[in-house]
Protein backbone atom coordinates (compact mmCIF):
# COMPACT_ATOMS: atom_id res chain seq x y z
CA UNK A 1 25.85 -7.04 -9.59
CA UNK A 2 23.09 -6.81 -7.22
CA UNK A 3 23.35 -6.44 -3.34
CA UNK A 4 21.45 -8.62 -0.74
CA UNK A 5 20.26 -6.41 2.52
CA UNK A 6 18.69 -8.01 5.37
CA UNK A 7 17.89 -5.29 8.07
CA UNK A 8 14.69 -3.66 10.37
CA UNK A 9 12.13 -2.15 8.23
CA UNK A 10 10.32 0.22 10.51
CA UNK A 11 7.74 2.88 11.28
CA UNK A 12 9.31 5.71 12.97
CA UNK A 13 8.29 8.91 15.26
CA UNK A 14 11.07 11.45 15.25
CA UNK A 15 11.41 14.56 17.51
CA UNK A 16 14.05 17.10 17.40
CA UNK A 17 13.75 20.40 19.44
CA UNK A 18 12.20 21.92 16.27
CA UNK A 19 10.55 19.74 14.32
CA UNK A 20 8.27 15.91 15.14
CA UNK A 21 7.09 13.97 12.79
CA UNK A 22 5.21 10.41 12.66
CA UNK A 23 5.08 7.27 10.56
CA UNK A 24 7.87 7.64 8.75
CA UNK A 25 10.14 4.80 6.77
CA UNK A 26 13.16 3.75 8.79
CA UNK A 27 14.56 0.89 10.08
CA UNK A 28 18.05 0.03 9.02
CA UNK A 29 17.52 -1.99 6.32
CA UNK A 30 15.33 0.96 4.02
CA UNK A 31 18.02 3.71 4.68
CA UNK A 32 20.68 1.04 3.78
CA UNK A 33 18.46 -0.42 0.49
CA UNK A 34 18.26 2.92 -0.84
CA UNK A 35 21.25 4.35 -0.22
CA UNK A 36 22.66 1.05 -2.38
CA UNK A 37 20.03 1.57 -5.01
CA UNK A 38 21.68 4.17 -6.46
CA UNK A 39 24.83 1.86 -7.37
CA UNK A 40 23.36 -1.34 -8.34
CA UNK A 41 20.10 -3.49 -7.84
CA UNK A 42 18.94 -4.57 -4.51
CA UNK A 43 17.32 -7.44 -3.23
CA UNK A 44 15.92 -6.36 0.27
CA UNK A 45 14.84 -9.10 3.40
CA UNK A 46 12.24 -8.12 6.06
CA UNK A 47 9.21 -8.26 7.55
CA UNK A 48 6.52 -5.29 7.50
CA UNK A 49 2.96 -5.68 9.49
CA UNK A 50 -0.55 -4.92 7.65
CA UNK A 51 -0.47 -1.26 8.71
CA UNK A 52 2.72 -1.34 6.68
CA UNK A 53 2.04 1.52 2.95
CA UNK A 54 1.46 0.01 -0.12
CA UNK A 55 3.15 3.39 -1.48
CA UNK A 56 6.73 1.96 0.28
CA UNK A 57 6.53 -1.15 -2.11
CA UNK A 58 5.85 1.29 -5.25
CA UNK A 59 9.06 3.17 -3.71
CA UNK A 60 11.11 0.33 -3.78
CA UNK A 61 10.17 -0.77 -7.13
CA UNK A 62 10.64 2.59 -8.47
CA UNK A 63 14.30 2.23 -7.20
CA UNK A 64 14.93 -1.18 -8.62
CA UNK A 65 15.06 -2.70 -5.19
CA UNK A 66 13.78 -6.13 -5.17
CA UNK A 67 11.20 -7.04 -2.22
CA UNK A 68 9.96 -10.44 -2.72
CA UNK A 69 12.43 -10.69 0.46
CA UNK A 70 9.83 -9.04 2.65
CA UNK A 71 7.26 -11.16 3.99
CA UNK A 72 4.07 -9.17 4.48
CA UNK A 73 2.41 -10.71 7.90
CA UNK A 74 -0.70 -9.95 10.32
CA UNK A 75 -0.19 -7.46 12.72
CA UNK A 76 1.65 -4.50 13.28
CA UNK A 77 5.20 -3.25 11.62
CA UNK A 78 8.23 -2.66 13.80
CA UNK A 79 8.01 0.69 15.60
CA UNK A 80 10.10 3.34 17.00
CA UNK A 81 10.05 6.33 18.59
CA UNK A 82 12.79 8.82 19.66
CA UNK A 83 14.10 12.35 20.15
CA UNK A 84 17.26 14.21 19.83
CA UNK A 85 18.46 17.27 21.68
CA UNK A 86 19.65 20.15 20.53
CA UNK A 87 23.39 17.88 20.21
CA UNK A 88 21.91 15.92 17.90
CA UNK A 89 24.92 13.69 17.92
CA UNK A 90 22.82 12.66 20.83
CA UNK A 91 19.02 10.97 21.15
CA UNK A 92 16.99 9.16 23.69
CA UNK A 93 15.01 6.40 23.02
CA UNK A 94 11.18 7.12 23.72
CA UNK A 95 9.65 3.81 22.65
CA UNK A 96 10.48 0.58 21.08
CA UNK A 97 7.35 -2.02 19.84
CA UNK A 98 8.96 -4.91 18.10
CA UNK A 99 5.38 -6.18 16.71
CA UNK A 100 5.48 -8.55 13.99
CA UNK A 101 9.91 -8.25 13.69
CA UNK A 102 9.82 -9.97 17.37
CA UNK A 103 9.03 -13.62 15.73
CA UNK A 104 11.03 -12.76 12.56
CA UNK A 105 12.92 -15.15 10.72
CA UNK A 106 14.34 -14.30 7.40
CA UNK A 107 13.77 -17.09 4.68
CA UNK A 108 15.53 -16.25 1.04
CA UNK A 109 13.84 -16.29 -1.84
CA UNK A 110 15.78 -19.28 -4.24
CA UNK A 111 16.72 -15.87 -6.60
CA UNK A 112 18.67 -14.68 -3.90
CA UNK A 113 20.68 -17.42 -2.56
CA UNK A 114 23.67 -16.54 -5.53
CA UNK A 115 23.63 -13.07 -5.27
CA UNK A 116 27.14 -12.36 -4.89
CA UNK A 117 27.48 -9.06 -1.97
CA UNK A 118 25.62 -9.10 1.14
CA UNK A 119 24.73 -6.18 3.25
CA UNK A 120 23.88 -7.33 6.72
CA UNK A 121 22.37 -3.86 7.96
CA UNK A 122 21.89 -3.50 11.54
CA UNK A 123 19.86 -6.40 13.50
CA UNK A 124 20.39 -9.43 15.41
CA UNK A 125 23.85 -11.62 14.75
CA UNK A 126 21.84 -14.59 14.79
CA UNK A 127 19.42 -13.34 12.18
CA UNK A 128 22.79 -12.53 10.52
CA UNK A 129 24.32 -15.62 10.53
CA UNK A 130 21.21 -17.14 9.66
CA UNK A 131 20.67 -15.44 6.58
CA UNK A 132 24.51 -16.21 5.48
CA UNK A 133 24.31 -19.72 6.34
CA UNK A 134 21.00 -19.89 3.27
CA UNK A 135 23.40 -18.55 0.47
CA UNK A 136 25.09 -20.64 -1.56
CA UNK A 137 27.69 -18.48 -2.56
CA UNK A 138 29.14 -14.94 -1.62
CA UNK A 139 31.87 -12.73 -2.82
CA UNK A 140 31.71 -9.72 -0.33
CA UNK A 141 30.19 -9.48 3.39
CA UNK A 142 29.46 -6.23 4.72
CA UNK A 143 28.20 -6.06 8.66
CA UNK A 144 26.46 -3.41 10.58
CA UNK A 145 26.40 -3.94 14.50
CA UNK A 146 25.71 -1.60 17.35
CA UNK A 147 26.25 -1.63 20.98
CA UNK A 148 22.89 -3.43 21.91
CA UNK A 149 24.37 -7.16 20.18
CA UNK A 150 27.78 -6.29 21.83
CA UNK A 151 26.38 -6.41 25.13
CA UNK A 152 23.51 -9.09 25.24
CA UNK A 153 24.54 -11.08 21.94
CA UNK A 154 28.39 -11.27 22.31
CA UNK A 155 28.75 -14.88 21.51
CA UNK A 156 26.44 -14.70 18.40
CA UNK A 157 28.43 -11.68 17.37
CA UNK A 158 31.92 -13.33 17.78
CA UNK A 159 29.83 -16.36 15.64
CA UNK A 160 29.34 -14.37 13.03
CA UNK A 161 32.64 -12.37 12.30
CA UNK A 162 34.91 -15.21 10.76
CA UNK A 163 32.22 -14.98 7.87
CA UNK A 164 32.26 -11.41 7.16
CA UNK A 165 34.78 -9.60 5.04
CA UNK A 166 33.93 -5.70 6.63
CA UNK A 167 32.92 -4.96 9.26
CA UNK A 168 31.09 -1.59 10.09
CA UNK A 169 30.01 0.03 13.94
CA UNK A 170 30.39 3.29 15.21
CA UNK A 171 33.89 4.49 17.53
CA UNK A 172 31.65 3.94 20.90
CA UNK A 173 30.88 0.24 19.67
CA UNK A 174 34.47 -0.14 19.10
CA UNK A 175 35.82 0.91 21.99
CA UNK A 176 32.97 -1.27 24.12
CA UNK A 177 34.22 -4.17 21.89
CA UNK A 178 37.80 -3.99 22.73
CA UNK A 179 38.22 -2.32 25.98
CA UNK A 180 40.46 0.25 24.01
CA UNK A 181 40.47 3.54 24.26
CA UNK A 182 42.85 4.25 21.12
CA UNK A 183 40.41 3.26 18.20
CA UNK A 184 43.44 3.02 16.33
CA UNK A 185 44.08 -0.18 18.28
CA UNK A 186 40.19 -0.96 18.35
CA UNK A 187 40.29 -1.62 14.61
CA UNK A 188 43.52 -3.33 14.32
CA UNK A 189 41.83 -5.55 17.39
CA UNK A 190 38.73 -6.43 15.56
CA UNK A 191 40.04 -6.99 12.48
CA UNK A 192 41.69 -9.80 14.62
CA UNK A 193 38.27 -11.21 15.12
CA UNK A 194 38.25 -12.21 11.67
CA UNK A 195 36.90 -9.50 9.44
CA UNK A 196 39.28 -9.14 6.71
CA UNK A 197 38.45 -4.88 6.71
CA UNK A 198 36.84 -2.77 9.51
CA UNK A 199 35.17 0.43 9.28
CA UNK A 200 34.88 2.73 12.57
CA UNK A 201 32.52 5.95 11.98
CA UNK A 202 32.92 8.81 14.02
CA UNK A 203 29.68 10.91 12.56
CA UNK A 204 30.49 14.51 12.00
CA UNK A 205 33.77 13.45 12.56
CA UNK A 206 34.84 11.10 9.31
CA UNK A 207 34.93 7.81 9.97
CA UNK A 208 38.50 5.10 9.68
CA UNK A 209 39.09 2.30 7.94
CA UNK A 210 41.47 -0.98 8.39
CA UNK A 211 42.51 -3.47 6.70
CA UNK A 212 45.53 -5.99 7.09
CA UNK A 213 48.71 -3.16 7.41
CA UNK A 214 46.75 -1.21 6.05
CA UNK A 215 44.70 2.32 7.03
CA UNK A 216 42.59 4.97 5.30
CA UNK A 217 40.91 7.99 7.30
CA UNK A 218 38.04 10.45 5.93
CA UNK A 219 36.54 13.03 6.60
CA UNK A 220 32.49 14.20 7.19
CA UNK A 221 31.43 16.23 4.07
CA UNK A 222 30.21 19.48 5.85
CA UNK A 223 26.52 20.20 6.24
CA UNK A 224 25.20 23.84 7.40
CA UNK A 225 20.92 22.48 7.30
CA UNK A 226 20.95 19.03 9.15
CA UNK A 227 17.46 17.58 10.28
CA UNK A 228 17.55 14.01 11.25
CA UNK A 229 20.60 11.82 11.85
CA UNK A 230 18.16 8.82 11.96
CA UNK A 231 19.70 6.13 9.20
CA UNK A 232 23.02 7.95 8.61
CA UNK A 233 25.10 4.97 9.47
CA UNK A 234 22.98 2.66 7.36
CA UNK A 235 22.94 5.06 4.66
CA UNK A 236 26.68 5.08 5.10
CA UNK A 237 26.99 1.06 5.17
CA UNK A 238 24.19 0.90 2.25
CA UNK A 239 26.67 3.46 -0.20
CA UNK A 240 29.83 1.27 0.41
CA UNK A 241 28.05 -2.13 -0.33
CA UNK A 242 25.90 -0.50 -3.55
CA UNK A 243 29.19 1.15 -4.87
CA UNK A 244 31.02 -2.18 -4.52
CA UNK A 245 28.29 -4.54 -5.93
CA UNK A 246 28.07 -1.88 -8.82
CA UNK A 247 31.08 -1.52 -9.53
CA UNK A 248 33.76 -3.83 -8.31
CA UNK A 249 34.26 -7.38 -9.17
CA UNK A 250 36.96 -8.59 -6.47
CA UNK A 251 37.45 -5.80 -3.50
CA UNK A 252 40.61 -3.84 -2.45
CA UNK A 253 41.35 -1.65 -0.26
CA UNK A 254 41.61 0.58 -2.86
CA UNK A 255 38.33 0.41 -3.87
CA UNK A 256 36.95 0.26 0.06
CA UNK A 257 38.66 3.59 0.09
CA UNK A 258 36.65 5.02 -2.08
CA UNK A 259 33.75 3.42 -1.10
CA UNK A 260 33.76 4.69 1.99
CA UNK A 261 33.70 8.23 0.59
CA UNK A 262 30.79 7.54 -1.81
CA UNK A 263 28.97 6.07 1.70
CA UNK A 264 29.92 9.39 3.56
CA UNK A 265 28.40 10.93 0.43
CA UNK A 266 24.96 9.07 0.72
CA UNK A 267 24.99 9.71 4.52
CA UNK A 268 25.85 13.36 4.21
CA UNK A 269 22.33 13.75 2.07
CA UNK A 270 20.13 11.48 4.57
CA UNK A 271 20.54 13.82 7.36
CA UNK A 272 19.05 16.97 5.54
CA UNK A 273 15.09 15.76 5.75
CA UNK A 274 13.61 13.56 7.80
CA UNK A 275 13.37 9.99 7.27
CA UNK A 276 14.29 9.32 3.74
CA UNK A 277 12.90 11.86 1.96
CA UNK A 278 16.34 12.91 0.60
CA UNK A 279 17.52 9.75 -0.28
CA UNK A 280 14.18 9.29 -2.19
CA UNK A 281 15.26 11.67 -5.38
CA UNK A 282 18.45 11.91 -5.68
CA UNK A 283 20.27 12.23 -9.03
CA UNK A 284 23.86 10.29 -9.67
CA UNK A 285 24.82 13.75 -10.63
CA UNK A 286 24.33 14.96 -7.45
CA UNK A 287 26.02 12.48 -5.83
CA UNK A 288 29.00 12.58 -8.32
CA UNK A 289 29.06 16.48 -7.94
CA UNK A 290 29.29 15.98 -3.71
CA UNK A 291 32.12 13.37 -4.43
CA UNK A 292 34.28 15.15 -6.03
CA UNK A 293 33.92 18.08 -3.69
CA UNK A 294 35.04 15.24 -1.09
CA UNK A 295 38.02 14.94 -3.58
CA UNK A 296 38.75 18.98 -3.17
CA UNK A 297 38.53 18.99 0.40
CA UNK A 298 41.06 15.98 1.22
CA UNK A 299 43.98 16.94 -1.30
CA UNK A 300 46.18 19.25 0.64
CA UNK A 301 48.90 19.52 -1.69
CA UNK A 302 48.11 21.66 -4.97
CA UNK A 303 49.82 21.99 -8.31
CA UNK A 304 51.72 25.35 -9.07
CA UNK A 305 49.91 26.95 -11.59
């Protein structure tokens, strides 16, 4: 089944203490759309400016991802701008131009009102909700949030979780959402907020699942050559909700569980290039190979040979 993805689609500038580059693809919504297309067909929602390449529409064709979704308007595409430090866990903002996204407001094709998982990737909760409240049918609702909605869109956030069935935000954003310092008892909170199935990442550091009595914790896949973090967590939230639309008709845990792994997977390959370049030509066999690696490195107890 396809995946619906409503995120940013942006223009980035990215320095790290080696390397800077300019007007690349990001924005949450293009890590997340092709980090899904590698498990099933993607319809993608946004809005791009004029300045916006004609070569990222060929791209997303090429990867069977869907963009009658993105309304093409006058003016300039979202930008962004920042830089990491040598942590690059950690990375100021430089400079934020909303452009043509500051007026957005997403309107669904009819061919995309039944499609049956939704991926809302990073952005407003109102633009969120909005989107969920033109579909006329869903079977699985995947969320992205971040600390920004947390603290100036609280309300719209609280809105929107009854209608989502996972949620996804980093172990900062779950501790600022609960007031707890355990995240153990931040996802147990949250998933009290009405997401049926939380997902806390930690970054080089695995990332924790929840569900109703139930609990799942994986690790990072270990990288020696990393180059930009940018769209990690989107690539991460993008390989749960393509490997669930692709394969799964009605979700488990079970199946979440190994989602997240194939997620960690997709995430674990965005970070060696900038922007998306590695996510651009990836092979399933590639993927499959760093999977079952995963596999190796979590079993602990080995048969006697």
């Amino acid at each position: 089944m396809s995946v619906l993805i409503l995120g940013s689609i942006a223009l980035d500038t990215v320095k790290t203490p080696v390397e800077e580059h300019g007007d690349l693809l990001g924005g949450s919504a293009s890590y997340a759309a092709a980090a899904a297309s590698y498990f099933s067909p993607v319809k993608l929602v946004g809005v791009v400016g004029s300045d916006f390449p004609e070569s990222e529409f060929e791209f997303w064709k090429k990867h069977n991802i869907d963009s009658e979704g993105v309304q093409r308007v006058n003016g300039k595409t979202f930008r962004w701008s920042g830089e990491y430090s040598w942590d690059l866990n950690a990375r100021e903002t430089r400079s934020t131009a909303l452009n043509v996204f500051e007026n957005f407001k997403p309107a669904l094709p009819e061919s995309y009102r039944k499609t049956d998982f939704v991926l809302l990737a990073n952005i407003a909760p109102s633009l969120q909700l909005h989107v969920l409240e033109q579909m006329e049918r869903t079977r699985f609702v995947v969320a992205d949030t971040m600390d920004l909605w947390i603290e100036t869109a609280r309300a719209d956030l609280d809105a929107l979780l009854p209608h989502v069935d996972l949620l996804i935000l980093n172990d900062s954003e779950a501790r600022e959402m609960t007031k707890e310092t355990s995240l153990i008892k931040a996802g147990r909170s949250i998933c009290k907020l009405g997401p049926r199935y939380v997902a806390i990442k930690k970054g080089e550091h695995g990332a924790l699942l929840f569900g109703q009595n139930e609990f799942f914790s994986c690790g990072a896949y270990p990288l020696e050559d990393i180059h930009d973090p940018t769209g990690a967590g989107d690539a991460f939230a993008g390989g749960m909700a393509g490997y669930l639309a692709g394969t799964v008709t009605k979700v488990t845990f079970t199946d979440l569980r190994k989602a997240m792994i194939y997620g960690s997977v997709l995430a674990s390959f965005c970070v060696e290039a900038f922007s998306l370049e590695r996510l651009r030509n990836l092979t399933m066999d590639q993927i499959n190979e760093r999977y079952e690696t995963f596999k190796l490195m979590s079993q602990f107890e080995v048969p006697e040979t």
